[in-house]
C-alpha atoms as a PDB file:
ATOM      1  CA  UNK A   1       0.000   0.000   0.000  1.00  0.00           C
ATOM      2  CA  UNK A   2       2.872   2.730   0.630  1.00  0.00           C
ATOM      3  CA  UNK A   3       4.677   1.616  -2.342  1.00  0.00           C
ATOM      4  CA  UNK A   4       1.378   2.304  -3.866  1.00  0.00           C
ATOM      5  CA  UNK A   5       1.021   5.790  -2.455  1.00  0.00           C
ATOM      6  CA  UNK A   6       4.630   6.836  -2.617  1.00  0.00           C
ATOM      7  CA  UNK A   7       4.386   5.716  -6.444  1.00  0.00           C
ATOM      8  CA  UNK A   8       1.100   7.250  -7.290  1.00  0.00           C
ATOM      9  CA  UNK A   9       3.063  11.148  -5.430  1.00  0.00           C
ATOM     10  CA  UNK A  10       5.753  10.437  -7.438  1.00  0.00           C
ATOM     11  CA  UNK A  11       3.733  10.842 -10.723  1.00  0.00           C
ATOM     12  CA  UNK A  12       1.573  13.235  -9.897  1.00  0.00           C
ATOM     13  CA  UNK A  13       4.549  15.750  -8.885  1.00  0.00           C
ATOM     14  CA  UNK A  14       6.192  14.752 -12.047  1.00  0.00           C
ATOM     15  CA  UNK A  15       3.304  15.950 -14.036  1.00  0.00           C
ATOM     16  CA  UNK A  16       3.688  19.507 -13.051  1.00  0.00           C
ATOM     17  CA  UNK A  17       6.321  21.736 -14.320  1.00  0.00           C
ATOM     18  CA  UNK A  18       9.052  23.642 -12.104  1.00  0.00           C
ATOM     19  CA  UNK A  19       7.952  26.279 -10.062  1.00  0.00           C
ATOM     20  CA  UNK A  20       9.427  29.527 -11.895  1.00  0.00           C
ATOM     21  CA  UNK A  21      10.577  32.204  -9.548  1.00  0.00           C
ATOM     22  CA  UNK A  22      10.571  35.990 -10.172  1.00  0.00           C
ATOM     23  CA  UNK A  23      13.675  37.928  -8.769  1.00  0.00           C
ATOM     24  CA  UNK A  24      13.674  41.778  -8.135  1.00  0.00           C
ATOM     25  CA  UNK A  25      16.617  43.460  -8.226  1.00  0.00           C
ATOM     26  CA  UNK A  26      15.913  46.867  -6.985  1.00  0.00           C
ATOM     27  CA  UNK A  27      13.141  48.493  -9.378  1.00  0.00           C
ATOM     28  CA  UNK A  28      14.036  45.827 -11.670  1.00  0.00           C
ATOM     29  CA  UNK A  29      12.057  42.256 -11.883  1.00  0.00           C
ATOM     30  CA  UNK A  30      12.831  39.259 -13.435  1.00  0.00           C
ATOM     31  CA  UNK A  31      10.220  37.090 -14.547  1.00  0.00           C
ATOM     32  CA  UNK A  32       9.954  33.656 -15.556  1.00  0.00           C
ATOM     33  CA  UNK A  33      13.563  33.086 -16.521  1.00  0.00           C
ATOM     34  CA  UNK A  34      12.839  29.894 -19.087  1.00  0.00           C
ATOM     35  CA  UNK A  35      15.062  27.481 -22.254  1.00  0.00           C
ATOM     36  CA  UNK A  36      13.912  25.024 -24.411  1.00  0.00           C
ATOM     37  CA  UNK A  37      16.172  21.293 -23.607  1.00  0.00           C
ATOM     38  CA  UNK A  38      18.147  20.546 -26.562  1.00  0.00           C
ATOM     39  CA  UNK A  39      19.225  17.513 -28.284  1.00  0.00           C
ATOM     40  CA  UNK A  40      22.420  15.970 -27.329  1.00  0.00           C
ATOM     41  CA  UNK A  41      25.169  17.273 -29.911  1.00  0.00           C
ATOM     42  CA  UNK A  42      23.677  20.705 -29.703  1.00  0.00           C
ATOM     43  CA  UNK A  43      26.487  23.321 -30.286  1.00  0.00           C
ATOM     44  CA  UNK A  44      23.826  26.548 -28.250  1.00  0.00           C
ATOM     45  CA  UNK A  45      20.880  26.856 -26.826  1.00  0.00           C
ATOM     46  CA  UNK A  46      18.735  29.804 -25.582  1.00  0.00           C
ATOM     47  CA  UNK A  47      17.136  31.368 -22.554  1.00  0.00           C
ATOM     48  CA  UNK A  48      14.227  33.746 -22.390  1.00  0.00           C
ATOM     49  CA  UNK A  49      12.786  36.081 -19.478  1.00  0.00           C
ATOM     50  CA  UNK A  50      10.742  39.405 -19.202  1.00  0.00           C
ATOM     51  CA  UNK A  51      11.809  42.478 -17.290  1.00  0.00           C
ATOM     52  CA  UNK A  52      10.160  44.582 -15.812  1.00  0.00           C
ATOM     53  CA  UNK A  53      11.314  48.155 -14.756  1.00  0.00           C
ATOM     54  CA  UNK A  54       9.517  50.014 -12.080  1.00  0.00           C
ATOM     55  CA  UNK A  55      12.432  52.166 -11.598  1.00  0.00           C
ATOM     56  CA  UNK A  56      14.678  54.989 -13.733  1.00  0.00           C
ATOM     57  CA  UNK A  57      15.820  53.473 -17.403  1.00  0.00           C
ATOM     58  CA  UNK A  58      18.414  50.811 -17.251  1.00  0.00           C
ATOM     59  CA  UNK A  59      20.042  48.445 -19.555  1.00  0.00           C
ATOM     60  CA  UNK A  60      21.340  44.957 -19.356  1.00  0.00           C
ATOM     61  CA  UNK A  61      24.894  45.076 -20.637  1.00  0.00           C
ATOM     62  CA  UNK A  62      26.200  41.233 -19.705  1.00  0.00           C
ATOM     63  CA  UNK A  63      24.737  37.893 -19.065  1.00  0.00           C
ATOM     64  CA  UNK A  64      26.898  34.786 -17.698  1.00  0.00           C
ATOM     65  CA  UNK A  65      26.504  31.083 -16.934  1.00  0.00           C
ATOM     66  CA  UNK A  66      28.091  28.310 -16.283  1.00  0.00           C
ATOM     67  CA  UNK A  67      26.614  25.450 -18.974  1.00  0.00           C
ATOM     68  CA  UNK A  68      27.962  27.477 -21.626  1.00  0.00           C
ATOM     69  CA  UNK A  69      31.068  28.635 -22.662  1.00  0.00           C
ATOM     70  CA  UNK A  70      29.392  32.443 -23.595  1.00  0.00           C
ATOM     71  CA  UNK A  71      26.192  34.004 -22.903  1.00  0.00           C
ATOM     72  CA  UNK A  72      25.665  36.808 -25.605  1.00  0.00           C
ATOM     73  CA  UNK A  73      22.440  38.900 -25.902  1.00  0.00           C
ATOM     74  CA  UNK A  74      20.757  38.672 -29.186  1.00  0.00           C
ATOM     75  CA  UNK A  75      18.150  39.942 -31.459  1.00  0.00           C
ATOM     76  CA  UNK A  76      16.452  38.605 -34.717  1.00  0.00           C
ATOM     77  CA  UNK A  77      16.708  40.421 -37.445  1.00  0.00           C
ATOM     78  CA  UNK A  78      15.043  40.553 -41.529  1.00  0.00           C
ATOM     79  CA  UNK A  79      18.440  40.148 -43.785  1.00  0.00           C
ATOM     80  CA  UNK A  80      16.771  40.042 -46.635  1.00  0.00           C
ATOM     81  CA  UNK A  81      13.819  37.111 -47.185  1.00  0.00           C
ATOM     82  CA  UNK A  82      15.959  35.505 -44.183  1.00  0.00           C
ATOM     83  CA  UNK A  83      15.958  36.122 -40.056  1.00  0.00           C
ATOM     84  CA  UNK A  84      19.359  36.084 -38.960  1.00  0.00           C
ATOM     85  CA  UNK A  85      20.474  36.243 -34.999  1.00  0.00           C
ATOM     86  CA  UNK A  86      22.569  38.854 -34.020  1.00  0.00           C
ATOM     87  CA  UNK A  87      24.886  39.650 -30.950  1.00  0.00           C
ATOM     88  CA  UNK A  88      23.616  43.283 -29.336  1.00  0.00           C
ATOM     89  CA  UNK A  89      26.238  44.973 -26.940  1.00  0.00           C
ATOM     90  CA  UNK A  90      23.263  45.788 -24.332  1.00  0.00           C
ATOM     91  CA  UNK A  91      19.452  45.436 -24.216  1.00  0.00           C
ATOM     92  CA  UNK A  92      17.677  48.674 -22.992  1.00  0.00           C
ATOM     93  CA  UNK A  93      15.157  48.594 -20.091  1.00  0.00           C
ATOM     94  CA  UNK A  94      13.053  51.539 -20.138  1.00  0.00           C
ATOM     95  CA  UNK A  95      11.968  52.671 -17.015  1.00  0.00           C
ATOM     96  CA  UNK A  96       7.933  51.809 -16.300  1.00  0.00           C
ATOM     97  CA  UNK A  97       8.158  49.547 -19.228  1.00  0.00           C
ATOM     98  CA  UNK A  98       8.243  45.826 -19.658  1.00  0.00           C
ATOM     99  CA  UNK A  99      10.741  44.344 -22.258  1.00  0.00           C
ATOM    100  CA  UNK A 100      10.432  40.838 -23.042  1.00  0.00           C
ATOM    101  CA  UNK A 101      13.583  38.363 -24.177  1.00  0.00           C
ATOM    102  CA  UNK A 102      11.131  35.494 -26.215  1.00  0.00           C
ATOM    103  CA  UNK A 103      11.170  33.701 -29.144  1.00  0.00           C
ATOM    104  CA  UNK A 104      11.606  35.752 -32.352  1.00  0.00           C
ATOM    105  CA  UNK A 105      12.927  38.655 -30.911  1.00  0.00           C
ATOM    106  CA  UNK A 106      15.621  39.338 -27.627  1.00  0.00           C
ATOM    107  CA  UNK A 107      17.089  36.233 -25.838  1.00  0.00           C
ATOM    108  CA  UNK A 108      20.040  35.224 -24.451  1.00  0.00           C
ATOM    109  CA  UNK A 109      22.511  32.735 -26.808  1.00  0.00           C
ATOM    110  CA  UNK A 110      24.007  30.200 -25.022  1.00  0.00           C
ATOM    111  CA  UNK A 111      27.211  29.589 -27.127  1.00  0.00           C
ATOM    112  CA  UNK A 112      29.279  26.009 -26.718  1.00  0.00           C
ATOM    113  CA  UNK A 113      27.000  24.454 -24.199  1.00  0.00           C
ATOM    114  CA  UNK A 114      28.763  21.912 -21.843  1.00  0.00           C
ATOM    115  CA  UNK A 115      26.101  19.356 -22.161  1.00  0.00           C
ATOM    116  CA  UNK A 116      22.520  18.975 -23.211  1.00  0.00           C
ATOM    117  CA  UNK A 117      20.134  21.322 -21.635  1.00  0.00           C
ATOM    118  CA  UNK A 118      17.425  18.553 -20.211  1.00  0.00           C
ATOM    119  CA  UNK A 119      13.771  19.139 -19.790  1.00  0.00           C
ATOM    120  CA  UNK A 120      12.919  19.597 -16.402  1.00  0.00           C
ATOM    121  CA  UNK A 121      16.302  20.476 -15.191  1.00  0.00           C
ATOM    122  CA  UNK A 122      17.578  24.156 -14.647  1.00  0.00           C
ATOM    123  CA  UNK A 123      20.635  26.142 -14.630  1.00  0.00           C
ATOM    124  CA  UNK A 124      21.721  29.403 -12.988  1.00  0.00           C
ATOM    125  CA  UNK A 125      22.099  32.643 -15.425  1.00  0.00           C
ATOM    126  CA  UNK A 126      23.495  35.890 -14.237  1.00  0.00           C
ATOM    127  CA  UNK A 127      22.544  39.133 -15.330  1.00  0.00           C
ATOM    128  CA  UNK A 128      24.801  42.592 -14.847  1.00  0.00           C
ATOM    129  CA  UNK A 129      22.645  45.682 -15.493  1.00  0.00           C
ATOM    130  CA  UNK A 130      24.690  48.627 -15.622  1.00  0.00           C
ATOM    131  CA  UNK A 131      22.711  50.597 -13.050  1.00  0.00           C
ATOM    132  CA  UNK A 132      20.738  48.167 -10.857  1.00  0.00           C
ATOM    133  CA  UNK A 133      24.285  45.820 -10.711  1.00  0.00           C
ATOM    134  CA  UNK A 134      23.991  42.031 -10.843  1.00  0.00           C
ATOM    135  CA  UNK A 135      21.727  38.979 -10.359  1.00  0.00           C
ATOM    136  CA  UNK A 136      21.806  35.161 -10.397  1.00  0.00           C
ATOM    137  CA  UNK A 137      18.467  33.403 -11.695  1.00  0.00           C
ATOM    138  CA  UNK A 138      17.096  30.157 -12.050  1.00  0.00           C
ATOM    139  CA  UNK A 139      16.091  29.064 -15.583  1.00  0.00           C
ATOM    140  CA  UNK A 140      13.822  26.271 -16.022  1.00  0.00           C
ATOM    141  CA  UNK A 141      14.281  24.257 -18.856  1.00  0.00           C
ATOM    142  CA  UNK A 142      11.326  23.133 -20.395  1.00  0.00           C
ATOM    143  CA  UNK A 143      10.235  20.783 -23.595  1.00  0.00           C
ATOM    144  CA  UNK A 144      12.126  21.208 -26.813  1.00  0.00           C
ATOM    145  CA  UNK A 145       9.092  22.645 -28.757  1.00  0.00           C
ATOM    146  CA  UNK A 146       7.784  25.133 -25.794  1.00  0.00           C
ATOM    147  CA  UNK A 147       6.749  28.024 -26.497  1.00  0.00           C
ATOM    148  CA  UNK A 148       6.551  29.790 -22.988  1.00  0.00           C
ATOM    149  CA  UNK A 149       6.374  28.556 -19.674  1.00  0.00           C
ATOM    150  CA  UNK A 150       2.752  27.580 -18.618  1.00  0.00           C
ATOM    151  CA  UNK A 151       2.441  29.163 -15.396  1.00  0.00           C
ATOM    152  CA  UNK A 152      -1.075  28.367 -14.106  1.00  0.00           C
ATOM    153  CA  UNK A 153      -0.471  30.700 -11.104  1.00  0.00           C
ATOM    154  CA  UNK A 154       1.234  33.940 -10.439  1.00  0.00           C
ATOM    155  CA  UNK A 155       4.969  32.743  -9.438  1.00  0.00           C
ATOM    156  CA  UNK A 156       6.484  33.070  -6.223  1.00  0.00           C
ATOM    157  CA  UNK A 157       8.627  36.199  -5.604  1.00  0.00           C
ATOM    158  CA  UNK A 158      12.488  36.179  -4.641  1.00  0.00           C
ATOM    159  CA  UNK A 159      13.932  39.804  -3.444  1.00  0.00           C
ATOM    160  CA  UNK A 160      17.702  39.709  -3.809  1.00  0.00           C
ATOM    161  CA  UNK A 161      19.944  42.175  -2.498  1.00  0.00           C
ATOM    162  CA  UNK A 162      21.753  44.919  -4.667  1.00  0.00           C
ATOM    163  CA  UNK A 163      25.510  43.093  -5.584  1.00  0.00           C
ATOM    164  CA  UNK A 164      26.955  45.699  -7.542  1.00  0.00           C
ATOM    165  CA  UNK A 165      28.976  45.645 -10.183  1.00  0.00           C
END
Protein backbone atom coordinates (compact mmCIF):
# COMPACT_ATOMS: atom_id res chain seq x y z
CA UNK A 1 0.00 0.00 0.00
CA UNK A 2 2.87 2.73 0.63
CA UNK A 3 4.68 1.62 -2.34
CA UNK A 4 1.38 2.30 -3.87
CA UNK A 5 1.02 5.79 -2.46
CA UNK A 6 4.63 6.84 -2.62
CA UNK A 7 4.39 5.72 -6.44
CA UNK A 8 1.10 7.25 -7.29
CA UNK A 9 3.06 11.15 -5.43
CA UNK A 10 5.75 10.44 -7.44
CA UNK A 11 3.73 10.84 -10.72
CA UNK A 12 1.57 13.23 -9.90
CA UNK A 13 4.55 15.75 -8.88
CA UNK A 14 6.19 14.75 -12.05
CA UNK A 15 3.30 15.95 -14.04
CA UNK A 16 3.69 19.51 -13.05
CA UNK A 17 6.32 21.74 -14.32
CA UNK A 18 9.05 23.64 -12.10
CA UNK A 19 7.95 26.28 -10.06
CA UNK A 20 9.43 29.53 -11.90
CA UNK A 21 10.58 32.20 -9.55
CA UNK A 22 10.57 35.99 -10.17
CA UNK A 23 13.67 37.93 -8.77
CA UNK A 24 13.67 41.78 -8.14
CA UNK A 25 16.62 43.46 -8.23
CA UNK A 26 15.91 46.87 -6.99
CA UNK A 27 13.14 48.49 -9.38
CA UNK A 28 14.04 45.83 -11.67
CA UNK A 29 12.06 42.26 -11.88
CA UNK A 30 12.83 39.26 -13.44
CA UNK A 31 10.22 37.09 -14.55
CA UNK A 32 9.95 33.66 -15.56
CA UNK A 33 13.56 33.09 -16.52
CA UNK A 34 12.84 29.89 -19.09
CA UNK A 35 15.06 27.48 -22.25
CA UNK A 36 13.91 25.02 -24.41
CA UNK A 37 16.17 21.29 -23.61
CA UNK A 38 18.15 20.55 -26.56
CA UNK A 39 19.23 17.51 -28.28
CA UNK A 40 22.42 15.97 -27.33
CA UNK A 41 25.17 17.27 -29.91
CA UNK A 42 23.68 20.71 -29.70
CA UNK A 43 26.49 23.32 -30.29
CA UNK A 44 23.83 26.55 -28.25
CA UNK A 45 20.88 26.86 -26.83
CA UNK A 46 18.73 29.80 -25.58
CA UNK A 47 17.14 31.37 -22.55
CA UNK A 48 14.23 33.75 -22.39
CA UNK A 49 12.79 36.08 -19.48
CA UNK A 50 10.74 39.41 -19.20
CA UNK A 51 11.81 42.48 -17.29
CA UNK A 52 10.16 44.58 -15.81
CA UNK A 53 11.31 48.15 -14.76
CA UNK A 54 9.52 50.01 -12.08
CA UNK A 55 12.43 52.17 -11.60
CA UNK A 56 14.68 54.99 -13.73
CA UNK A 57 15.82 53.47 -17.40
CA UNK A 58 18.41 50.81 -17.25
CA UNK A 59 20.04 48.45 -19.55
CA UNK A 60 21.34 44.96 -19.36
CA UNK A 61 24.89 45.08 -20.64
CA UNK A 62 26.20 41.23 -19.70
CA UNK A 63 24.74 37.89 -19.06
CA UNK A 64 26.90 34.79 -17.70
CA UNK A 65 26.50 31.08 -16.93
CA UNK A 66 28.09 28.31 -16.28
CA UNK A 67 26.61 25.45 -18.97
CA UNK A 68 27.96 27.48 -21.63
CA UNK A 69 31.07 28.63 -22.66
CA UNK A 70 29.39 32.44 -23.59
CA UNK A 71 26.19 34.00 -22.90
CA UNK A 72 25.67 36.81 -25.60
CA UNK A 73 22.44 38.90 -25.90
CA UNK A 74 20.76 38.67 -29.19
CA UNK A 75 18.15 39.94 -31.46
CA UNK A 76 16.45 38.61 -34.72
CA UNK A 77 16.71 40.42 -37.44
CA UNK A 78 15.04 40.55 -41.53
CA UNK A 79 18.44 40.15 -43.79
CA UNK A 80 16.77 40.04 -46.64
CA UNK A 81 13.82 37.11 -47.18
CA UNK A 82 15.96 35.51 -44.18
CA UNK A 83 15.96 36.12 -40.06
CA UNK A 84 19.36 36.08 -38.96
CA UNK A 85 20.47 36.24 -35.00
CA UNK A 86 22.57 38.85 -34.02
CA UNK A 87 24.89 39.65 -30.95
CA UNK A 88 23.62 43.28 -29.34
CA UNK A 89 26.24 44.97 -26.94
CA UNK A 90 23.26 45.79 -24.33
CA UNK A 91 19.45 45.44 -24.22
CA UNK A 92 17.68 48.67 -22.99
CA UNK A 93 15.16 48.59 -20.09
CA UNK A 94 13.05 51.54 -20.14
CA UNK A 95 11.97 52.67 -17.01
CA UNK A 96 7.93 51.81 -16.30
CA UNK A 97 8.16 49.55 -19.23
CA UNK A 98 8.24 45.83 -19.66
CA UNK A 99 10.74 44.34 -22.26
CA UNK A 100 10.43 40.84 -23.04
CA UNK A 101 13.58 38.36 -24.18
CA UNK A 102 11.13 35.49 -26.21
CA UNK A 103 11.17 33.70 -29.14
CA UNK A 104 11.61 35.75 -32.35
CA UNK A 105 12.93 38.65 -30.91
CA UNK A 106 15.62 39.34 -27.63
CA UNK A 107 17.09 36.23 -25.84
CA UNK A 108 20.04 35.22 -24.45
CA UNK A 109 22.51 32.73 -26.81
CA UNK A 110 24.01 30.20 -25.02
CA UNK A 111 27.21 29.59 -27.13
CA UNK A 112 29.28 26.01 -26.72
CA UNK A 113 27.00 24.45 -24.20
CA UNK A 114 28.76 21.91 -21.84
CA UNK A 115 26.10 19.36 -22.16
CA UNK A 116 22.52 18.98 -23.21
CA UNK A 117 20.13 21.32 -21.63
CA UNK A 118 17.43 18.55 -20.21
CA UNK A 119 13.77 19.14 -19.79
CA UNK A 120 12.92 19.60 -16.40
CA UNK A 121 16.30 20.48 -15.19
CA UNK A 122 17.58 24.16 -14.65
CA UNK A 123 20.63 26.14 -14.63
CA UNK A 124 21.72 29.40 -12.99
CA UNK A 125 22.10 32.64 -15.43
CA UNK A 126 23.49 35.89 -14.24
CA UNK A 127 22.54 39.13 -15.33
CA UNK A 128 24.80 42.59 -14.85
CA UNK A 129 22.64 45.68 -15.49
CA UNK A 130 24.69 48.63 -15.62
CA UNK A 131 22.71 50.60 -13.05
CA UNK A 132 20.74 48.17 -10.86
CA UNK A 133 24.28 45.82 -10.71
CA UNK A 134 23.99 42.03 -10.84
CA UNK A 135 21.73 38.98 -10.36
CA UNK A 136 21.81 35.16 -10.40
CA UNK A 137 18.47 33.40 -11.69
CA UNK A 138 17.10 30.16 -12.05
CA UNK A 139 16.09 29.06 -15.58
CA UNK A 140 13.82 26.27 -16.02
CA UNK A 141 14.28 24.26 -18.86
CA UNK A 142 11.33 23.13 -20.39
CA UNK A 143 10.24 20.78 -23.60
CA UNK A 144 12.13 21.21 -26.81
CA UNK A 145 9.09 22.65 -28.76
CA UNK A 146 7.78 25.13 -25.79
CA UNK A 147 6.75 28.02 -26.50
CA UNK A 148 6.55 29.79 -22.99
CA UNK A 149 6.37 28.56 -19.67
CA UNK A 150 2.75 27.58 -18.62
CA UNK A 151 2.44 29.16 -15.40
CA UNK A 152 -1.08 28.37 -14.11
CA UNK A 153 -0.47 30.70 -11.10
CA UNK A 154 1.23 33.94 -10.44
CA UNK A 155 4.97 32.74 -9.44
CA UNK A 156 6.48 33.07 -6.22
CA UNK A 157 8.63 36.20 -5.60
CA UNK A 158 12.49 36.18 -4.64
CA UNK A 159 13.93 39.80 -3.44
CA UNK A 160 17.70 39.71 -3.81
CA UNK A 161 19.94 42.18 -2.50
CA UNK A 162 21.75 44.92 -4.67
CA UNK A 163 25.51 43.09 -5.58
CA UNK A 164 26.96 45.70 -7.54
CA UNK A 165 28.98 45.64 -10.18
Amino acid sequence: MLRKLLMATTLCLAAFPALALDYNLGGIKIQSPWSRATAASAPSGIAYLTIVNNGASDRLVKTSTDVSRTAELHTHLMDGQVMRMRHVPEIEVAGGAETKLAPGGLHVMLIGLKGPLKEGASFPLTLTFERAGTVTVEVQVLGIAAKAPGAASPAPTMDVKHKGH
